[in-house]
N, C-alpha and C. Protein backbone atom coordinates (compact mmCIF):
# COMPACT_ATOMS: atom_id res chain seq x y z
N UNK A 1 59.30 -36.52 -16.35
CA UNK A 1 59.65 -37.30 -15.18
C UNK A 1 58.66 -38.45 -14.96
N UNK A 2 57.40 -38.43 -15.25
CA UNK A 2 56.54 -39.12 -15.03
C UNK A 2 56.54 -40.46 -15.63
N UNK A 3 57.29 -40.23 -16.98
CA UNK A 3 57.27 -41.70 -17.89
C UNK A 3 58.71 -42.01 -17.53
N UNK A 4 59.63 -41.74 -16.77
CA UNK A 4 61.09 -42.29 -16.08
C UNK A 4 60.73 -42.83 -15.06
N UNK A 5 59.49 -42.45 -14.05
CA UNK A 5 59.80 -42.87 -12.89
C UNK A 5 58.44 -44.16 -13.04
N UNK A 6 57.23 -43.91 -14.16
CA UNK A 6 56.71 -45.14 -14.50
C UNK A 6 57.20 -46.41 -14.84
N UNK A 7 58.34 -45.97 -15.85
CA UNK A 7 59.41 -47.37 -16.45
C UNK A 7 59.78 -47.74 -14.90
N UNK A 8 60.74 -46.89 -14.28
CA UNK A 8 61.07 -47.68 -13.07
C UNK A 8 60.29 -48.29 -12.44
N UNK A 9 59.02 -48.22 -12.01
CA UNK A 9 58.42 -48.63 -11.22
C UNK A 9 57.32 -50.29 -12.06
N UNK A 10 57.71 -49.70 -13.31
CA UNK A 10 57.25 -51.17 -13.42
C UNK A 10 57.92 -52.03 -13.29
N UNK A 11 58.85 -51.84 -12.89
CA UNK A 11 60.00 -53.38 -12.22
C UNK A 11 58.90 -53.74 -11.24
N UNK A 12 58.83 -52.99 -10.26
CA UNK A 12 58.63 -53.37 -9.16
C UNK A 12 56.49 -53.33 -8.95
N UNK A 13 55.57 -53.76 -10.68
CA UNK A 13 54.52 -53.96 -10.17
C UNK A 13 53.94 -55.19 -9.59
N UNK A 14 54.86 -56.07 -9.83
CA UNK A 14 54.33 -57.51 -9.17
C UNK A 14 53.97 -57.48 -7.77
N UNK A 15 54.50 -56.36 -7.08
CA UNK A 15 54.62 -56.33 -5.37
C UNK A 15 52.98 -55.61 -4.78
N UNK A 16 52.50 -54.64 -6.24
CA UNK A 16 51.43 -53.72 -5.59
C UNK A 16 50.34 -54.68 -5.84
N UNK A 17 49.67 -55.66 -6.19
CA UNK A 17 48.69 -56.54 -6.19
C UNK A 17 48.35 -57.33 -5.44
N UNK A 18 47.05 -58.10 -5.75
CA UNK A 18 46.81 -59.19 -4.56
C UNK A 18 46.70 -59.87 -5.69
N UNK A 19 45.66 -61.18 -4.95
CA UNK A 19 45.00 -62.07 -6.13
C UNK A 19 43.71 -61.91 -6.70
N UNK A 20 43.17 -60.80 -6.69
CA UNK A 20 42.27 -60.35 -7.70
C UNK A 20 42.18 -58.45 -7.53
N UNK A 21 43.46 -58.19 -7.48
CA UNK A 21 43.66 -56.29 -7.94
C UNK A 21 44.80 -55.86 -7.86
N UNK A 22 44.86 -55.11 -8.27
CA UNK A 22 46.54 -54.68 -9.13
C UNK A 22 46.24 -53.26 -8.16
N UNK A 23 47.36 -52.28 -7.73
CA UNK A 23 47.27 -51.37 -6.68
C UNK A 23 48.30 -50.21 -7.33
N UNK A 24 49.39 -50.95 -8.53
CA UNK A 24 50.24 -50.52 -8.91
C UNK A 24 50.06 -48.59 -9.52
N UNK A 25 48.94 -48.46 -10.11
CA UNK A 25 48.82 -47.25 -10.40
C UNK A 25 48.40 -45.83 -9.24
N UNK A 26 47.95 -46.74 -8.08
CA UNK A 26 48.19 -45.74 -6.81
C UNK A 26 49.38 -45.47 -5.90
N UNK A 27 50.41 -46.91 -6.55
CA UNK A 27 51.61 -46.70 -5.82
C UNK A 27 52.50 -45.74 -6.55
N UNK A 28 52.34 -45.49 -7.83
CA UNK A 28 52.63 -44.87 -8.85
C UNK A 28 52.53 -43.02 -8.34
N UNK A 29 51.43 -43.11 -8.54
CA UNK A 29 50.69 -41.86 -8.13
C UNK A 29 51.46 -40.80 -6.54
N UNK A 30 51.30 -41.93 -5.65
CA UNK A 30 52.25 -42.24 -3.95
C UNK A 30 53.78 -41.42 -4.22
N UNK A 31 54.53 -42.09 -5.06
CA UNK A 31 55.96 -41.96 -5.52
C UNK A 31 56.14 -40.56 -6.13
N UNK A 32 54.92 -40.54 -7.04
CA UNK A 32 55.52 -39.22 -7.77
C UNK A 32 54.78 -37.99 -7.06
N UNK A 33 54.44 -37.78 -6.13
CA UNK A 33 53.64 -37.15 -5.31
C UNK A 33 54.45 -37.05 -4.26
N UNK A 34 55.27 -37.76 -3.56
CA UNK A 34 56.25 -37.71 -2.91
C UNK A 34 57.48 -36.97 -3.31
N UNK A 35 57.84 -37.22 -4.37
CA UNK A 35 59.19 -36.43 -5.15
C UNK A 35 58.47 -35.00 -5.75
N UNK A 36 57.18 -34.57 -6.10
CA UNK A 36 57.34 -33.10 -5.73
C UNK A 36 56.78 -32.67 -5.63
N UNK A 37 55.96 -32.99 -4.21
CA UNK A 37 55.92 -32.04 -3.01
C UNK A 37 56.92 -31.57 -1.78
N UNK A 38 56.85 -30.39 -1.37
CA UNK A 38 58.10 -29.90 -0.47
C UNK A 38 57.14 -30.51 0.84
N UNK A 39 55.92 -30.61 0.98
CA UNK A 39 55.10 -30.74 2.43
C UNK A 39 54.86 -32.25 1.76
N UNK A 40 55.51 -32.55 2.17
CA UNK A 40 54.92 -35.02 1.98
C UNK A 40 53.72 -35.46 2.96
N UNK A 41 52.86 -34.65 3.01
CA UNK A 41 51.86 -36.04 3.58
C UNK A 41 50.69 -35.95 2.27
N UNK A 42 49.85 -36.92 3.09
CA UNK A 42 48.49 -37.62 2.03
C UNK A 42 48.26 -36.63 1.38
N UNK A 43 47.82 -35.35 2.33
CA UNK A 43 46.54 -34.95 2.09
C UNK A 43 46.69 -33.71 0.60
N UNK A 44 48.15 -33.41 0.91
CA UNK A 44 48.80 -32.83 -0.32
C UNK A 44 48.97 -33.31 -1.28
N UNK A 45 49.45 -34.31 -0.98
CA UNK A 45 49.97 -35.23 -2.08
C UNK A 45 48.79 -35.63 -2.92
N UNK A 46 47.88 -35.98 -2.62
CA UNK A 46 46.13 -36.16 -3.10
C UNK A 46 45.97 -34.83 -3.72
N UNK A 47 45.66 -33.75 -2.80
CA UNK A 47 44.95 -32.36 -3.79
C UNK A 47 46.36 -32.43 -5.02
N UNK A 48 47.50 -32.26 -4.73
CA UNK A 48 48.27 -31.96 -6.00
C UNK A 48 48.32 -33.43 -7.10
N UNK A 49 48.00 -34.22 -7.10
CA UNK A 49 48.18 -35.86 -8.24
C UNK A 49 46.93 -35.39 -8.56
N UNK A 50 45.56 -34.68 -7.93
CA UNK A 50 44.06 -34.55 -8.13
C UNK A 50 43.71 -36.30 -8.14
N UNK A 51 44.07 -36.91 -6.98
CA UNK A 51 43.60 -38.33 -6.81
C UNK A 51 42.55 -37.65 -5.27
N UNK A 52 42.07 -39.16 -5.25
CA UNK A 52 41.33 -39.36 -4.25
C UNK A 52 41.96 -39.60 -2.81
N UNK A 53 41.48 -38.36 -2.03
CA UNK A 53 42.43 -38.67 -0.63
C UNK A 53 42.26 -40.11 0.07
N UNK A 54 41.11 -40.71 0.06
CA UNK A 54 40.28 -41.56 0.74
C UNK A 54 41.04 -42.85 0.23
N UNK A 55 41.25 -42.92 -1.02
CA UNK A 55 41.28 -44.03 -1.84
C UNK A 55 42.92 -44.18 -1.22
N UNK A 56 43.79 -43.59 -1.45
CA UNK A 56 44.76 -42.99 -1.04
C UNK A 56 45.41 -43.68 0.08
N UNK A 57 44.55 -42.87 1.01
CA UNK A 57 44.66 -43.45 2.53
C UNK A 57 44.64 -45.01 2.56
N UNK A 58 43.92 -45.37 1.93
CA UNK A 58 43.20 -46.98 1.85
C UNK A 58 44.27 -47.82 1.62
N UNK A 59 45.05 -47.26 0.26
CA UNK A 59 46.37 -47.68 -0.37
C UNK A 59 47.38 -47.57 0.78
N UNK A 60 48.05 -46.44 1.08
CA UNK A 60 48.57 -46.96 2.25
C UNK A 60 48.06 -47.41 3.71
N UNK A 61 47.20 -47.79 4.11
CA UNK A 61 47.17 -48.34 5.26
C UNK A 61 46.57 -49.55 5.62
N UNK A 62 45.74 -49.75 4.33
CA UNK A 62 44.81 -51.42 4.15
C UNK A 62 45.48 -52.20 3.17
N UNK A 63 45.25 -51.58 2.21
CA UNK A 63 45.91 -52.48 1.26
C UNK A 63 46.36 -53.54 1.32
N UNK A 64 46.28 -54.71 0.96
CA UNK A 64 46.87 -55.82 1.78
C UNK A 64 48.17 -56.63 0.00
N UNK A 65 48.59 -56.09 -0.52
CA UNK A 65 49.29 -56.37 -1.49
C UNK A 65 50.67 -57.16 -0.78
N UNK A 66 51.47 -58.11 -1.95
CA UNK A 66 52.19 -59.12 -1.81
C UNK A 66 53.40 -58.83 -0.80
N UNK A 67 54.31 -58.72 0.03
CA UNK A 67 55.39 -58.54 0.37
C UNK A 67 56.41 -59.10 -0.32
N UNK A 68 56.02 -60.41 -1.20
CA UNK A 68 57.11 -61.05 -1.95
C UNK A 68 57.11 -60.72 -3.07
């Protein structure tokens, strides 16, 4: 599942960047962490990907990546 839902999502890496960082591999991480866990928040979703909760958090709530 992981290399189906990577292809898909590289359509859409132009959107996770700024102008000097690419965000795309935490949005990555976000997505497939979402599809399977039965409990969807961060903090799960972090212990089960074994990512960084912090970093995480950062991604969704600072992040300042393209809207266009």
């Amino acid at each position: 599942m992981a290399s189906r839902l990577g292809s898909h999502l590289s359509v859409y890496q132009h959107i996770f960047k700024n102008r000097t960082r690419t965000f795309h591999d935490k949005a990555e991480t976000y997505v497939h962490g979402l599809l399977m866990e039965e409990i969807r928040n961060l903090e799960k979703i972090s212990e089960t990907m074994d990512s960084n909760y912090f970093q995480m958090q950062h991604f969704i709530t600072e992040s300042n990546w393209s809207v266009w």
